[in-house]
C-alpha atoms as a PDB file:
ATOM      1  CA  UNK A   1      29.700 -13.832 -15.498  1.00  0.00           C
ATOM      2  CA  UNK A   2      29.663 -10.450 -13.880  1.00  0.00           C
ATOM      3  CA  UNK A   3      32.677  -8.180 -13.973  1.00  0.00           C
ATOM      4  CA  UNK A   4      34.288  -8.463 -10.345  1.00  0.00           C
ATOM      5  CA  UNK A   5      36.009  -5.300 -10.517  1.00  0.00           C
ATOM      6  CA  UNK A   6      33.046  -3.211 -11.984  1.00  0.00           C
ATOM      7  CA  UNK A   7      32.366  -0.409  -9.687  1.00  0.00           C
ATOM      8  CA  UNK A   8      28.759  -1.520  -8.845  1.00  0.00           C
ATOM      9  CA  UNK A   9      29.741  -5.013  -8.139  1.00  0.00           C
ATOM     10  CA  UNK A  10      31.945  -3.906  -5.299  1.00  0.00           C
ATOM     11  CA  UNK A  11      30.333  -3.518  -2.019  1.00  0.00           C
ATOM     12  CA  UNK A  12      32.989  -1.357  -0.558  1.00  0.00           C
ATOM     13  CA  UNK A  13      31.550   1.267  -2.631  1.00  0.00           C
ATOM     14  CA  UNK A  14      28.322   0.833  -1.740  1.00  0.00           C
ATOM     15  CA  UNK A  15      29.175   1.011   1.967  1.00  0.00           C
ATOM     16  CA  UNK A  16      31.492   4.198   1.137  1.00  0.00           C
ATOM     17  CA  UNK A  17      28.472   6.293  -1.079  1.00  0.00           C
ATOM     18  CA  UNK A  18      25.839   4.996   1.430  1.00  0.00           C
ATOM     19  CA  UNK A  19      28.306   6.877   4.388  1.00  0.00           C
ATOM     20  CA  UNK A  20      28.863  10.202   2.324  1.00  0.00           C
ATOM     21  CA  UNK A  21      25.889  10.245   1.368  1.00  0.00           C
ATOM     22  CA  UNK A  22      24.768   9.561   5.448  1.00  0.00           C
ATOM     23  CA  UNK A  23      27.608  12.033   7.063  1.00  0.00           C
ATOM     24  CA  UNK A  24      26.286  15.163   4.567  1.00  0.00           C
ATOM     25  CA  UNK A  25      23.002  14.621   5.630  1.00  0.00           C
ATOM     26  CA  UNK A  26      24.131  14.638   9.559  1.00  0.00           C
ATOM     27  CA  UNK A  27      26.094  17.865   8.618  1.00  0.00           C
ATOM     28  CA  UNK A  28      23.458  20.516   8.564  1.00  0.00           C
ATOM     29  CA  UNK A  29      21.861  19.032  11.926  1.00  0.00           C
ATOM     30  CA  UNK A  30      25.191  18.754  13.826  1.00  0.00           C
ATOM     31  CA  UNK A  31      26.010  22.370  12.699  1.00  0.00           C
ATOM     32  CA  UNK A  32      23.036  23.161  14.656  1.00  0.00           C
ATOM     33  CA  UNK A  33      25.016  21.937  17.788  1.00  0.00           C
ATOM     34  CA  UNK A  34      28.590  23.396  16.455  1.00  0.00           C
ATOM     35  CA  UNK A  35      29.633  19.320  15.976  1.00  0.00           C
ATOM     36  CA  UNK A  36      31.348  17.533  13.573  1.00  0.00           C
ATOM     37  CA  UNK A  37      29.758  14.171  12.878  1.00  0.00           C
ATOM     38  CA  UNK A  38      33.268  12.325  14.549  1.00  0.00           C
ATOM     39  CA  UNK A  39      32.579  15.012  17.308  1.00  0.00           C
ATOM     40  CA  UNK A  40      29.040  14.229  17.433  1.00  0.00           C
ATOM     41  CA  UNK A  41      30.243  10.325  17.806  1.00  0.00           C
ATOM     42  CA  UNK A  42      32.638  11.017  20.641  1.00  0.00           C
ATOM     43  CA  UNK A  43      29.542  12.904  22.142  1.00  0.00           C
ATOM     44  CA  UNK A  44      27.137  10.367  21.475  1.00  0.00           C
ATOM     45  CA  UNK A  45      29.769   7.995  24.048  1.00  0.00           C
ATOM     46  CA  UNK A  46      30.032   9.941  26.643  1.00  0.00           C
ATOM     47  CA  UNK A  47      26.434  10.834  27.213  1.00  0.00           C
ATOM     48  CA  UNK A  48      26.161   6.773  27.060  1.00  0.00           C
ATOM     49  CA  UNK A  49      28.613   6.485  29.614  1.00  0.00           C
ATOM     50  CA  UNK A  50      27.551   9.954  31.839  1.00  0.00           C
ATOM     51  CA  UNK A  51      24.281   7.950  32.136  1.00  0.00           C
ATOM     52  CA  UNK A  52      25.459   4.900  33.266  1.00  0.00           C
ATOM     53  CA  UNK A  53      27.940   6.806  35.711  1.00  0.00           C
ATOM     54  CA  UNK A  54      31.019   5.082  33.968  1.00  0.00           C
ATOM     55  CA  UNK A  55      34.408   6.879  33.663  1.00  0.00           C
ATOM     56  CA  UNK A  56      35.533   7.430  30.013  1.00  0.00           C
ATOM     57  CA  UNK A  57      39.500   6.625  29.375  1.00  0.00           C
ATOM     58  CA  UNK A  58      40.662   8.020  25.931  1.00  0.00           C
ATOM     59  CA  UNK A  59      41.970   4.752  25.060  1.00  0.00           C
ATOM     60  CA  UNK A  60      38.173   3.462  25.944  1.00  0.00           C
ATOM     61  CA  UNK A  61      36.885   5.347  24.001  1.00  0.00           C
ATOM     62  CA  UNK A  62      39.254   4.889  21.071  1.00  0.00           C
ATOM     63  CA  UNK A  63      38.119   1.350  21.043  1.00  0.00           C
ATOM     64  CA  UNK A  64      34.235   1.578  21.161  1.00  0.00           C
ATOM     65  CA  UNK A  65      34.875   4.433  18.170  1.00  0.00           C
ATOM     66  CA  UNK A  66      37.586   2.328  16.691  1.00  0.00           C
ATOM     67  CA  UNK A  67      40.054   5.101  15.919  1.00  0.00           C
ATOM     68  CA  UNK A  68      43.426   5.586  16.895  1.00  0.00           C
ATOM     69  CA  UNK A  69      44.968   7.838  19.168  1.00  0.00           C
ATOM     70  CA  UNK A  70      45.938  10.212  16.582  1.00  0.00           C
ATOM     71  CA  UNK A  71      42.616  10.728  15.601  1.00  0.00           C
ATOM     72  CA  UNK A  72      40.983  10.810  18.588  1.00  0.00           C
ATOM     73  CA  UNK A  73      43.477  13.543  20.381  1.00  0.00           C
ATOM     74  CA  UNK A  74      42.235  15.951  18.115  1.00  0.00           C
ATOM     75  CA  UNK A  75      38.819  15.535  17.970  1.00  0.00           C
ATOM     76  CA  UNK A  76      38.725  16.010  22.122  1.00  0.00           C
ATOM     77  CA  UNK A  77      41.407  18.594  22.146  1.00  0.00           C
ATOM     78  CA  UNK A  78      38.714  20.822  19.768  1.00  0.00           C
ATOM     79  CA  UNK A  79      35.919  19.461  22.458  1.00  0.00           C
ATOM     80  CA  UNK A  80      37.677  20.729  25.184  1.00  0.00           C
ATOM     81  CA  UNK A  81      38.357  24.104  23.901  1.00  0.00           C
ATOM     82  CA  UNK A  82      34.655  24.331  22.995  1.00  0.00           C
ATOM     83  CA  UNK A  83      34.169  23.850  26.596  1.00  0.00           C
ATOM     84  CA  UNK A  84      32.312  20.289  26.181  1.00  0.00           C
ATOM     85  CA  UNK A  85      34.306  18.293  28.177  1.00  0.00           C
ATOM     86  CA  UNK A  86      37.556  18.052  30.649  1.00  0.00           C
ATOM     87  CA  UNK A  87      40.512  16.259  30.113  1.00  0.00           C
ATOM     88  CA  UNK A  88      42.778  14.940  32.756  1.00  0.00           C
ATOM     89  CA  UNK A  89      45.594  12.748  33.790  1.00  0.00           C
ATOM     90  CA  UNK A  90      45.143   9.814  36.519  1.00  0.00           C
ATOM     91  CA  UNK A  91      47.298  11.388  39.137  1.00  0.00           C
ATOM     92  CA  UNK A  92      48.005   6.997  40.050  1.00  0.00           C
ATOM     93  CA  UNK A  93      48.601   6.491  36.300  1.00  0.00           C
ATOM     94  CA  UNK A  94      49.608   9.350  34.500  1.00  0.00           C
ATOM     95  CA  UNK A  95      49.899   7.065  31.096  1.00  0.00           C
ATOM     96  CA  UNK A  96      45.466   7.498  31.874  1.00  0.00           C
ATOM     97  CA  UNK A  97      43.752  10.233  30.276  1.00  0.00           C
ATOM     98  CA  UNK A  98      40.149  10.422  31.193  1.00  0.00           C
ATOM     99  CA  UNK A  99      37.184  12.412  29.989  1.00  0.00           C
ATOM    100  CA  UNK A 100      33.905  13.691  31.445  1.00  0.00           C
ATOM    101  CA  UNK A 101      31.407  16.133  30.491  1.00  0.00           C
ATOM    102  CA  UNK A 102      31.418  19.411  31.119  1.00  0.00           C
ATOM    103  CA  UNK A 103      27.954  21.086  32.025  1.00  0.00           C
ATOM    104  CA  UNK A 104      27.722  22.564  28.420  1.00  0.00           C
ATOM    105  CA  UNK A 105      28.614  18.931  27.606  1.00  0.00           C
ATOM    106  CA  UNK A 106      25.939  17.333  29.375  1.00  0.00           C
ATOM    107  CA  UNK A 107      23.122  20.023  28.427  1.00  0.00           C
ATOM    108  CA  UNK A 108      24.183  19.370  24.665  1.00  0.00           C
ATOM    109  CA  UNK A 109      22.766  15.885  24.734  1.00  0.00           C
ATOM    110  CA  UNK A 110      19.023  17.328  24.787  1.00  0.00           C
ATOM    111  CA  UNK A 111      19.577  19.053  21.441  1.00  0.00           C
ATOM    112  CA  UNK A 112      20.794  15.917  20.349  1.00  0.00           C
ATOM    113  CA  UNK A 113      17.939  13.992  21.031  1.00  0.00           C
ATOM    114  CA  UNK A 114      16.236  15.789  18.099  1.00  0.00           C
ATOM    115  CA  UNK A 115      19.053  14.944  15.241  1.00  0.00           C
ATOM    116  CA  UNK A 116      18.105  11.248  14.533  1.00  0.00           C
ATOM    117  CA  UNK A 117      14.667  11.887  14.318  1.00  0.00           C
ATOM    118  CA  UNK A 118      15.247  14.862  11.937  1.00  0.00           C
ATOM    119  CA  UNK A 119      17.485  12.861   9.930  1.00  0.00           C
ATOM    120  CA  UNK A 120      14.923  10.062   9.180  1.00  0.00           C
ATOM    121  CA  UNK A 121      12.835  13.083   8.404  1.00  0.00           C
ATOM    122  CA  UNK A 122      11.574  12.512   4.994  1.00  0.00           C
ATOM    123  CA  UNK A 123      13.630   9.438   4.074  1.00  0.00           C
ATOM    124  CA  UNK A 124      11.332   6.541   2.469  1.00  0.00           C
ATOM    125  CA  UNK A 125      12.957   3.728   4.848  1.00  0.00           C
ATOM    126  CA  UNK A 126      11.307   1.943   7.135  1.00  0.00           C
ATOM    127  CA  UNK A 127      12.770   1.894  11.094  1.00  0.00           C
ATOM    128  CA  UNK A 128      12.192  -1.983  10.823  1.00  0.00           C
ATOM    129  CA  UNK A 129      14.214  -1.847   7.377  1.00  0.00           C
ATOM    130  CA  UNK A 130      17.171   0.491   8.823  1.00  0.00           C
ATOM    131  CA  UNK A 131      17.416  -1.825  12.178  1.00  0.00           C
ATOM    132  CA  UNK A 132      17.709  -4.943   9.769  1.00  0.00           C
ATOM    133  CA  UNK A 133      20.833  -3.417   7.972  1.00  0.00           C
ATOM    134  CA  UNK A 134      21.907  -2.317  10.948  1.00  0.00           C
ATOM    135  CA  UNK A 135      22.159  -5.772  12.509  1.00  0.00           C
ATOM    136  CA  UNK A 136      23.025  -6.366   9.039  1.00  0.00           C
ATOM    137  CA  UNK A 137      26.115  -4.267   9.102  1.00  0.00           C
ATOM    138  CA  UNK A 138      27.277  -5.273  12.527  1.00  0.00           C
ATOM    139  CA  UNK A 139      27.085  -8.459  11.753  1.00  0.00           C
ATOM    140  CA  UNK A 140      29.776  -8.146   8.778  1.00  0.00           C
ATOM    141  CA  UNK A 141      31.923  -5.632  10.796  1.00  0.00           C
ATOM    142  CA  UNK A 142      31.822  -8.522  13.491  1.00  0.00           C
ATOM    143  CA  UNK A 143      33.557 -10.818  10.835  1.00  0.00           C
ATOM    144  CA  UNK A 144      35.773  -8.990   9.195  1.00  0.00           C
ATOM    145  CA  UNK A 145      37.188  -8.032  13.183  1.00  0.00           C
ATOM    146  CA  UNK A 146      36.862 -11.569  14.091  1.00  0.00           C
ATOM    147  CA  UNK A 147      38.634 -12.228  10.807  1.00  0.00           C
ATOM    148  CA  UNK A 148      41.713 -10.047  11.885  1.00  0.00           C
ATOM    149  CA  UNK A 149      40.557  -6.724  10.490  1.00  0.00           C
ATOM    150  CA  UNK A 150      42.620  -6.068   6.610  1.00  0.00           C
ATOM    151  CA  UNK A 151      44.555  -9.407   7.101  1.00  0.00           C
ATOM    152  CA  UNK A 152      44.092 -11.366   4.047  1.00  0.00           C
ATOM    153  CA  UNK A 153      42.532 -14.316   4.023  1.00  0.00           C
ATOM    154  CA  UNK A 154      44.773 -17.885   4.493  1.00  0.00           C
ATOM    155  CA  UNK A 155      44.447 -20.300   1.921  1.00  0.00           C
END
């Protein structure tokens, strides 16, 4: 029998070097567009949603991203102030924060288009292998959410 707590029998740590190693090779192509990579996935939203002519709430958007408010006020505050996108109370609701692109914001997205090309760029992966984790990996996040997120399991 296999040691359960070995490091390369946990699958958390797989997931967790697999992302580094992901995010640092995102990093040189996002500084390209001045991004972050959680920038560049708040981005990657609203051009979704600018598309389909949908109004972004924060707290939207804090739930297709999964992060919390904390996080997120930051990352849009820095977006804003890189002129990328507006901010602004519901004047009915002023609890309502919504978001839309700026010009800048909206012009961004066609440098964009080039990053996920360049980042398979050289990688010896398949597209029909990386879709299958992907599904994959949605599938598990699916769940674990379903599950109740870091609950633990009943008995």
């Amino acid at each position: 029998m296999s040691d359960l707590l070995a490091l390369d029998n946990q699958i958390c740590f797989s997931l967790y070097a697999a992302n580094r190693a992901i995010t640092s090779r995102y990093r040189p192509l996002l500084a390209e567009l001045g991004l972050t990579y959680p920038q560049y996935l708040v981005m990657l939203v609203l051009w979704e949603r600018a598309s389909a002519n949908q109004p972004t709430r924060v707290s939207d958007l804090g739930t297709r991203l999964r992060l919390d408010s904390g996080t997120l006020t930051p990352l849009l505050k820095r977006l804003a102030l890189r002129g990328l996108i507006h901010r602004e109370r519901r004047q009915d609701d002023e609890r309502v924060v919504t978001i839309s692109l700026t010009d800048e914001g909206a012009g961004l997205r066609v440098q964009a288009a080039q990053v996920p090309q360049k980042l398979l760029c050289g990688l010896d992966v398949t597209p029909e292998r990386l879709h299958a984790l992907k599904q994959e990996l949605n599938a598990v996040l699916k769940a674990i959410e379903t599950q109740g997120g870091g609950e633990e399991p009943s008995a």
